[in-house]
C-alpha atoms as a PDB file:
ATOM      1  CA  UNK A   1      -4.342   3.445 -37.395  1.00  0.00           C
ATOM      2  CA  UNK A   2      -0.839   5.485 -37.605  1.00  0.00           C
ATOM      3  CA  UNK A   3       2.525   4.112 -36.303  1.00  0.00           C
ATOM      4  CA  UNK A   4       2.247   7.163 -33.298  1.00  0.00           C
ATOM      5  CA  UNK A   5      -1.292   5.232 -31.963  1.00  0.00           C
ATOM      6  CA  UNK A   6      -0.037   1.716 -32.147  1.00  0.00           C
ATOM      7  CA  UNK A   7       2.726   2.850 -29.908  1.00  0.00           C
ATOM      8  CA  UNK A   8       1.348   4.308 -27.836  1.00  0.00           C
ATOM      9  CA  UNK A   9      -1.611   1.980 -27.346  1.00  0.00           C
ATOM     10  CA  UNK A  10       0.747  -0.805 -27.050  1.00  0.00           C
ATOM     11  CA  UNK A  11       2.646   1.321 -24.167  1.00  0.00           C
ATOM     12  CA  UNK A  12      -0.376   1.290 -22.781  1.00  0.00           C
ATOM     13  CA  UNK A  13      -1.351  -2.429 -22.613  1.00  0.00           C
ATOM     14  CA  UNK A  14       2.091  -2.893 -21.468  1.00  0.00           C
ATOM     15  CA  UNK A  15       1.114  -0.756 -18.163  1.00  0.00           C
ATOM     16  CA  UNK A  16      -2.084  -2.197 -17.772  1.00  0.00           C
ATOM     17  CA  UNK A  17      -0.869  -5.051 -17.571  1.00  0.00           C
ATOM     18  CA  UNK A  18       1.895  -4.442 -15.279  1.00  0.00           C
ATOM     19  CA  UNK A  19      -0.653  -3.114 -13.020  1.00  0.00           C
ATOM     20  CA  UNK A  20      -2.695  -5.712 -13.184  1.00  0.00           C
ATOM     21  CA  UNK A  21       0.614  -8.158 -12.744  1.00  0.00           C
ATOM     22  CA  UNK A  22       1.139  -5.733  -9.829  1.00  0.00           C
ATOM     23  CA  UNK A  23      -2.103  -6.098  -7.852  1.00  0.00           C
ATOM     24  CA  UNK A  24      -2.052  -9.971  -8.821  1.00  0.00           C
ATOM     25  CA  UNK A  25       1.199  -9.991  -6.925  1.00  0.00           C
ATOM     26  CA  UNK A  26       0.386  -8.143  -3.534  1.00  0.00           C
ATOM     27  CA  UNK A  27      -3.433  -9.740  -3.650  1.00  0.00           C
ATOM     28  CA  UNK A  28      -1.737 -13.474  -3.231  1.00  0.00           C
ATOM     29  CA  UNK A  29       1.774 -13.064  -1.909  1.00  0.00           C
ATOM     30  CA  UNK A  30       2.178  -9.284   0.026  1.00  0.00           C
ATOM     31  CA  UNK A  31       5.246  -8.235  -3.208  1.00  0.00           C
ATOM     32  CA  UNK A  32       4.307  -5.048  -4.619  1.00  0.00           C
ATOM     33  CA  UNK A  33       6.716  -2.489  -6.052  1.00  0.00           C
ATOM     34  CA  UNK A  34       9.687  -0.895  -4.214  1.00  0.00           C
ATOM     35  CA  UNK A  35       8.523   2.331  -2.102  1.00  0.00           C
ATOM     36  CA  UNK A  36       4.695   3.677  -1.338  1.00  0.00           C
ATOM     37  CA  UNK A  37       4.976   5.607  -3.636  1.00  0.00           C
ATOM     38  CA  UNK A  38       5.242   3.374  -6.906  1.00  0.00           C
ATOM     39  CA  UNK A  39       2.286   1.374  -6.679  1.00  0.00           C
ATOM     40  CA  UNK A  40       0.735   5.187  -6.664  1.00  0.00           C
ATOM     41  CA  UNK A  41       2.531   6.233  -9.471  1.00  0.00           C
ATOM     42  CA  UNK A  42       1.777   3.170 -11.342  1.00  0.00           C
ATOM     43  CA  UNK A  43      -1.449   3.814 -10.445  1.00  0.00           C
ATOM     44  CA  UNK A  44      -2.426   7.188 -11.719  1.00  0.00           C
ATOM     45  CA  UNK A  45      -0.338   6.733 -14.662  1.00  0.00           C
ATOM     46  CA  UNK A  46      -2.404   4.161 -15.872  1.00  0.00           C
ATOM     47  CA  UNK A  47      -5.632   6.300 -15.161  1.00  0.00           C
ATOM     48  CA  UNK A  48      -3.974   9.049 -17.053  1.00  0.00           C
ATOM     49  CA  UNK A  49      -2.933   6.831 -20.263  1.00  0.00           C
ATOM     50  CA  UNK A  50      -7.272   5.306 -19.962  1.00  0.00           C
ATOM     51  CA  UNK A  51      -8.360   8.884 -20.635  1.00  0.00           C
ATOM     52  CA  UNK A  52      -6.056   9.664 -23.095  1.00  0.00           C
ATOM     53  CA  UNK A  53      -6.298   6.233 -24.772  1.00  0.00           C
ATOM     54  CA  UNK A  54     -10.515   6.909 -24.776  1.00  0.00           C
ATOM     55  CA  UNK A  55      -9.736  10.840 -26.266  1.00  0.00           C
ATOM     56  CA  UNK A  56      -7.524   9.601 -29.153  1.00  0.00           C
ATOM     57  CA  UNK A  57      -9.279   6.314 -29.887  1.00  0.00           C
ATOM     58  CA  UNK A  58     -13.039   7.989 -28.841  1.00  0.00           C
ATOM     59  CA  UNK A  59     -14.561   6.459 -32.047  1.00  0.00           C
ATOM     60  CA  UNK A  60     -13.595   3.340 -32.064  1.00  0.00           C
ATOM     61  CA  UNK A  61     -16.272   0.858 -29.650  1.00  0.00           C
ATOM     62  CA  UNK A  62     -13.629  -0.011 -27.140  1.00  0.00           C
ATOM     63  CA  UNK A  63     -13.038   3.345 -26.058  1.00  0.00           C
ATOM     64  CA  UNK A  64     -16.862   3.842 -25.321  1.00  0.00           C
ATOM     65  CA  UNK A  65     -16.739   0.887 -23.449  1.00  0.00           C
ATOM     66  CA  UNK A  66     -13.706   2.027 -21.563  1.00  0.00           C
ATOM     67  CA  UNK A  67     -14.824   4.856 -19.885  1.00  0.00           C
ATOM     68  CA  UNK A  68     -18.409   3.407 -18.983  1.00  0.00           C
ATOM     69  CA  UNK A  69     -16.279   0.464 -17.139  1.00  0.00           C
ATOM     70  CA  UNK A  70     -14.530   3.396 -15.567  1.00  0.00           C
ATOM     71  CA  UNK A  71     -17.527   5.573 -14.599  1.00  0.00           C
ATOM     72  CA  UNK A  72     -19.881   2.241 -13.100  1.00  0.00           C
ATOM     73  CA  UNK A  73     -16.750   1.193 -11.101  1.00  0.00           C
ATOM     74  CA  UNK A  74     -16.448   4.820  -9.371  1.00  0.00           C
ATOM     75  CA  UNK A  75     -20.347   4.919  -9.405  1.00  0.00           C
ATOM     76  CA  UNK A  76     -20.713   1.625  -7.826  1.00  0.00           C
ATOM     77  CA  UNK A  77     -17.560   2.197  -5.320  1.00  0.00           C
ATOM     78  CA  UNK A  78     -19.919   5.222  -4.090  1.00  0.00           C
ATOM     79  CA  UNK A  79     -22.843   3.209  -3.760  1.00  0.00           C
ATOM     80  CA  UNK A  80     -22.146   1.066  -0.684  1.00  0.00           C
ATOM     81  CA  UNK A  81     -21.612   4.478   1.803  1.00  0.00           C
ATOM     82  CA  UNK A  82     -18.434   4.996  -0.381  1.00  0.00           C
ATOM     83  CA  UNK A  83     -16.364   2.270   1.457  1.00  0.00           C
ATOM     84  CA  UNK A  84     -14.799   1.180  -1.193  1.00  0.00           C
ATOM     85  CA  UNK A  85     -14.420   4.765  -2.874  1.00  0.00           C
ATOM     86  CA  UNK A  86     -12.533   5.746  -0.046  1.00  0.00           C
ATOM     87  CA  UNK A  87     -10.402   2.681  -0.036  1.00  0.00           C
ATOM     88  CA  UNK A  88      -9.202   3.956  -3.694  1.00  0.00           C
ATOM     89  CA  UNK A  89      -8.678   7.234  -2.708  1.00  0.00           C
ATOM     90  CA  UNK A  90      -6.870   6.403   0.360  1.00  0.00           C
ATOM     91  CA  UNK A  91      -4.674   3.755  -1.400  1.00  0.00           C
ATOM     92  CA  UNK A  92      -3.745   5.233  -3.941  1.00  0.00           C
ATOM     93  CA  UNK A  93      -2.946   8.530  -3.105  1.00  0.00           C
ATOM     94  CA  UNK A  94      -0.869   9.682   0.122  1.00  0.00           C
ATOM     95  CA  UNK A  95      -4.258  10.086   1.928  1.00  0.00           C
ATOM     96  CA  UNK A  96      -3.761   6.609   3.626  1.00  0.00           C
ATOM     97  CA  UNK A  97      -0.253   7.217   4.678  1.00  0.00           C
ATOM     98  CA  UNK A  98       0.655   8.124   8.397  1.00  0.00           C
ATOM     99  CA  UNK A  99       3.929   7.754   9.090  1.00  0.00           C
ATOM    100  CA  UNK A 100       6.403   5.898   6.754  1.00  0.00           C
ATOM    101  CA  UNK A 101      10.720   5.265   8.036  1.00  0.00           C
ATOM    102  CA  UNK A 102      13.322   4.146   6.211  1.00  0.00           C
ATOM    103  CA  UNK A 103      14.723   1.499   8.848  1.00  0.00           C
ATOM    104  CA  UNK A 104      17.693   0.219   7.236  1.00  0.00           C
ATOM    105  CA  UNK A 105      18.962  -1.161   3.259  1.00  0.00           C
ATOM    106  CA  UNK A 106      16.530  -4.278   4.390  1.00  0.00           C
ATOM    107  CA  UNK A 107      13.526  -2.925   5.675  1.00  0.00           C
ATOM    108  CA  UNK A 108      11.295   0.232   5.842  1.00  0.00           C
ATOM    109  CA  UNK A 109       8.155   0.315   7.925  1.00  0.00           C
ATOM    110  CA  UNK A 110       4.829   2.445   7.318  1.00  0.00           C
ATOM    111  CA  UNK A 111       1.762   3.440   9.825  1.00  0.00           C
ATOM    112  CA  UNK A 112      -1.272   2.926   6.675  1.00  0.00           C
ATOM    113  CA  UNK A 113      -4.663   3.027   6.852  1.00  0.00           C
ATOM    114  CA  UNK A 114      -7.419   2.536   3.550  1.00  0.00           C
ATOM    115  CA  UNK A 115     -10.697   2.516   4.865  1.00  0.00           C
ATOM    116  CA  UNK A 116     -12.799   5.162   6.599  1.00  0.00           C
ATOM    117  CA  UNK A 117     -13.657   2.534   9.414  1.00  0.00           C
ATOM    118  CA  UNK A 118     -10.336   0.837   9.749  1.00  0.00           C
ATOM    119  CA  UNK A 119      -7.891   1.805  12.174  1.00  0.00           C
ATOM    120  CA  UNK A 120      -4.042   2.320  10.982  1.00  0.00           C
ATOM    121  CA  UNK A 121      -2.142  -0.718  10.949  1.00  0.00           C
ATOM    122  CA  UNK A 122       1.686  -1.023  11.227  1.00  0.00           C
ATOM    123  CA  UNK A 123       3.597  -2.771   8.302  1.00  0.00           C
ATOM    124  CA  UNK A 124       6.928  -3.906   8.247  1.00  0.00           C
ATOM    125  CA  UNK A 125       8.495  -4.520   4.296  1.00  0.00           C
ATOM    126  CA  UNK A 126      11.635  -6.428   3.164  1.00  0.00           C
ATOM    127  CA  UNK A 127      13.014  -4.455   0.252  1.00  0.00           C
ATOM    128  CA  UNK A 128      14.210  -6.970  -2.317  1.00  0.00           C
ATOM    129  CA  UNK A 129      15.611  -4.910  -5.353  1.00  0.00           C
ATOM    130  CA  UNK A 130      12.973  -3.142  -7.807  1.00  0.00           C
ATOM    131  CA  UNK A 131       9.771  -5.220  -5.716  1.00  0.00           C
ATOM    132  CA  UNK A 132       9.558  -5.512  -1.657  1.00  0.00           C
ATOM    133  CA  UNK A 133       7.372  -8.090   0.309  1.00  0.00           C
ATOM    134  CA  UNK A 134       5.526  -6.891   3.602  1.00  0.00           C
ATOM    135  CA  UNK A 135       6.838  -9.441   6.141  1.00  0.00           C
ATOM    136  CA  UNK A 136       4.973  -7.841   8.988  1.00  0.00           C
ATOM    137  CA  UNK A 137       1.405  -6.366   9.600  1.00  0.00           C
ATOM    138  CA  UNK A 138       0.201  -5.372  13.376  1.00  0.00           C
ATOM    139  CA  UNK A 139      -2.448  -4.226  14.749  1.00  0.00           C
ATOM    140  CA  UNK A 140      -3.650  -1.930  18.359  1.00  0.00           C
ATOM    141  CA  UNK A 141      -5.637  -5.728  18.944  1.00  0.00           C
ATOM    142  CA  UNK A 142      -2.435  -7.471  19.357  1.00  0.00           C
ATOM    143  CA  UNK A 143      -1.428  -4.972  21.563  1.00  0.00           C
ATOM    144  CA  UNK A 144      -4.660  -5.195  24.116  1.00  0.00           C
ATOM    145  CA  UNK A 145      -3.705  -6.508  26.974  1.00  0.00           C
ATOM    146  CA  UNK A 146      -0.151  -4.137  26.888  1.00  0.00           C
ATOM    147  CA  UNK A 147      -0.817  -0.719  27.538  1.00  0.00           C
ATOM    148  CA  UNK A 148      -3.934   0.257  25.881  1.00  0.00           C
ATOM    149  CA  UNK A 149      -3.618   3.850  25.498  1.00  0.00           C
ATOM    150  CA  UNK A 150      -0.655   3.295  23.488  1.00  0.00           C
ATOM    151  CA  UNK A 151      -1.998   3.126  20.081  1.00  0.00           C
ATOM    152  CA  UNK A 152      -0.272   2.641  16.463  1.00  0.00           C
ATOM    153  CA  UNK A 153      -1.988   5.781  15.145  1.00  0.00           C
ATOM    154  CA  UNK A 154      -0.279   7.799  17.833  1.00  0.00           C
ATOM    155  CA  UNK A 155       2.746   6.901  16.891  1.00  0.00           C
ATOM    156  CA  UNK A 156       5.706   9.490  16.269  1.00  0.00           C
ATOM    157  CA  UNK A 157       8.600   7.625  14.916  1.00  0.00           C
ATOM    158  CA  UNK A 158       9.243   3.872  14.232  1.00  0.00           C
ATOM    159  CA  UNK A 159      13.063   3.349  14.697  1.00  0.00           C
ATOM    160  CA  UNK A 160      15.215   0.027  14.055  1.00  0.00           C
ATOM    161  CA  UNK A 161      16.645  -1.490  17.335  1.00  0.00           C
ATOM    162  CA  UNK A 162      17.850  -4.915  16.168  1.00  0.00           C
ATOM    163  CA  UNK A 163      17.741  -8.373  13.514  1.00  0.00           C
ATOM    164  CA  UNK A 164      18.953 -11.705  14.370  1.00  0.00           C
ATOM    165  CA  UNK A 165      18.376 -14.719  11.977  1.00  0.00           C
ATOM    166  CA  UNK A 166      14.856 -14.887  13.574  1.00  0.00           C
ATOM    167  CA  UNK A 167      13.690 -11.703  15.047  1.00  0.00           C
ATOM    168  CA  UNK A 168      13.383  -8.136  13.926  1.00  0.00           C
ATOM    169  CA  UNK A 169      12.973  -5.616  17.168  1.00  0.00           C
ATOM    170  CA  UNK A 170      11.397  -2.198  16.621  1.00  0.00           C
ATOM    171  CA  UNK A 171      10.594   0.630  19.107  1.00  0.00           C
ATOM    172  CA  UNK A 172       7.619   2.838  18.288  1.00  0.00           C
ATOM    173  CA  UNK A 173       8.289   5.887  19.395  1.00  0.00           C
ATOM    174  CA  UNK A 174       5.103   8.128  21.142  1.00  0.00           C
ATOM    175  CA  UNK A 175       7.335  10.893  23.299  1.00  0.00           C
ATOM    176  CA  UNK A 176       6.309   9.345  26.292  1.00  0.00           C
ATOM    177  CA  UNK A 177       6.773   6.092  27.439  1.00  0.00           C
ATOM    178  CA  UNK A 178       7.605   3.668  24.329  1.00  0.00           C
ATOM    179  CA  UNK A 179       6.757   0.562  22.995  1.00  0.00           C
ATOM    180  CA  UNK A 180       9.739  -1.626  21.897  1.00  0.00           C
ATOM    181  CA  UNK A 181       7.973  -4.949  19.804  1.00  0.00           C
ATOM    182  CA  UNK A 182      10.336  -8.339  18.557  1.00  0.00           C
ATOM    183  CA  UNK A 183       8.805  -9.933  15.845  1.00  0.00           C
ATOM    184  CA  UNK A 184       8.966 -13.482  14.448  1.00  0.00           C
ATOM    185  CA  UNK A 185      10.415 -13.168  11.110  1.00  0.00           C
ATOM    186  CA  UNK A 186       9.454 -16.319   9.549  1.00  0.00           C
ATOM    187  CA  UNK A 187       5.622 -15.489  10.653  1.00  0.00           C
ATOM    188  CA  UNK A 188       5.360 -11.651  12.029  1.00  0.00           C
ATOM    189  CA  UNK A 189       3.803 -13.053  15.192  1.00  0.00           C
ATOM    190  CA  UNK A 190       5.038 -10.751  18.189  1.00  0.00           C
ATOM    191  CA  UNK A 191       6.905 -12.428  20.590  1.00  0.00           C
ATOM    192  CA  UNK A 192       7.824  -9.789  23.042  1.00  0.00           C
ATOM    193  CA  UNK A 193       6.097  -6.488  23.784  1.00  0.00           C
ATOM    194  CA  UNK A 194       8.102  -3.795  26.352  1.00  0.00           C
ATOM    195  CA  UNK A 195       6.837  -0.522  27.351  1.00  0.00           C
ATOM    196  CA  UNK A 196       9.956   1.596  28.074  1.00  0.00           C
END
């Protein structure tokens, strides 16, 4: 094997297993990369470097074995009315993104949705450096019993109101009337709801 493929096939162990590092991390404790847009990056880099690592190394047994892990995950993602297919589609392109705001240097929040069935949720992530840690996830059934034609997909804007050492207060922002939550920092329970 030349000096050029150990490189690069040692690159590429390095990013798989940064991704897997990376999933690991936001499967058990919500940290992921800083921004939407890395864990997508990170993503289809990865994919990239499999193909190219199967092309240059197509003789050797691990390659072959490579892309048929590839091609029976996609196949059996399809299977199952192509739930899970369109989870990976929607997650990791900007497919699944509605709305995403910069709030302040501590926090952005993001309207996502990655499923075909699921309705968007509202997530609220503490950027810590290079990695961030979603401190907050909501949903329209915590909302219910507060103005039900309000909805998180529907949403417009999300803008910052206030922090204290507790609470974080956001207003969604429809046009109409608004929705101003306060969250529990600690647990990302809501505490108050206001319809302004």
């Amino acid at each position: 094997m030349s000096r050029n493929k150990k490189i690069f096939l040692q690159i590429y162990l390095l990013i798989s297993a940064f991704l897997v590092i990376n999933c690991g991390l936001y499967y058990f404790t919500e940290i992921s990369l800083r921004g939407y847009y890395s864990d997508v990056v990170l993503f289809w880099l990865w994919l990239i470097c499999s193909f190219v690592v199967i092309v240059v190394f197509w003789k050797k047994i691990m390659a072959k074995l490579l892309l048929a892990g590839l091609l029976v995950t996609l196949a059996f993602s399809i299977i199952p009315m192509m739930i899970p297919f369109y989870a990976l589609a929607l997650s990791t392109t900007s497919l699944g993104l509605y709305i995403h705001s910069d709030l302040n240097k501590n926090y952005r929040a993001q309207i996502v949705s990655y499923g075909p069935l699921a309705s968007p949720w509202l997530e609220v992530i503490e950027k810590k450096g290079l990695f961030e840690k979603r401190v907050i996830k909501c949903t329209d059934l915590q909302f219910i019993n507060n103005n039900p034609d309000l909805k998180i997909r529907t949403t417009k804007d999300i803008i910052f109101q206030n922090e204290t050492d507790n609470t974080l207060t956001l207003t969604l922002f429809y046009g109409g009337p608004n929705r101003t939550i306060t969250f529990d920092k600690k647990t990302g329970n809501i505490i108050e709801i206001k319809n302004n």
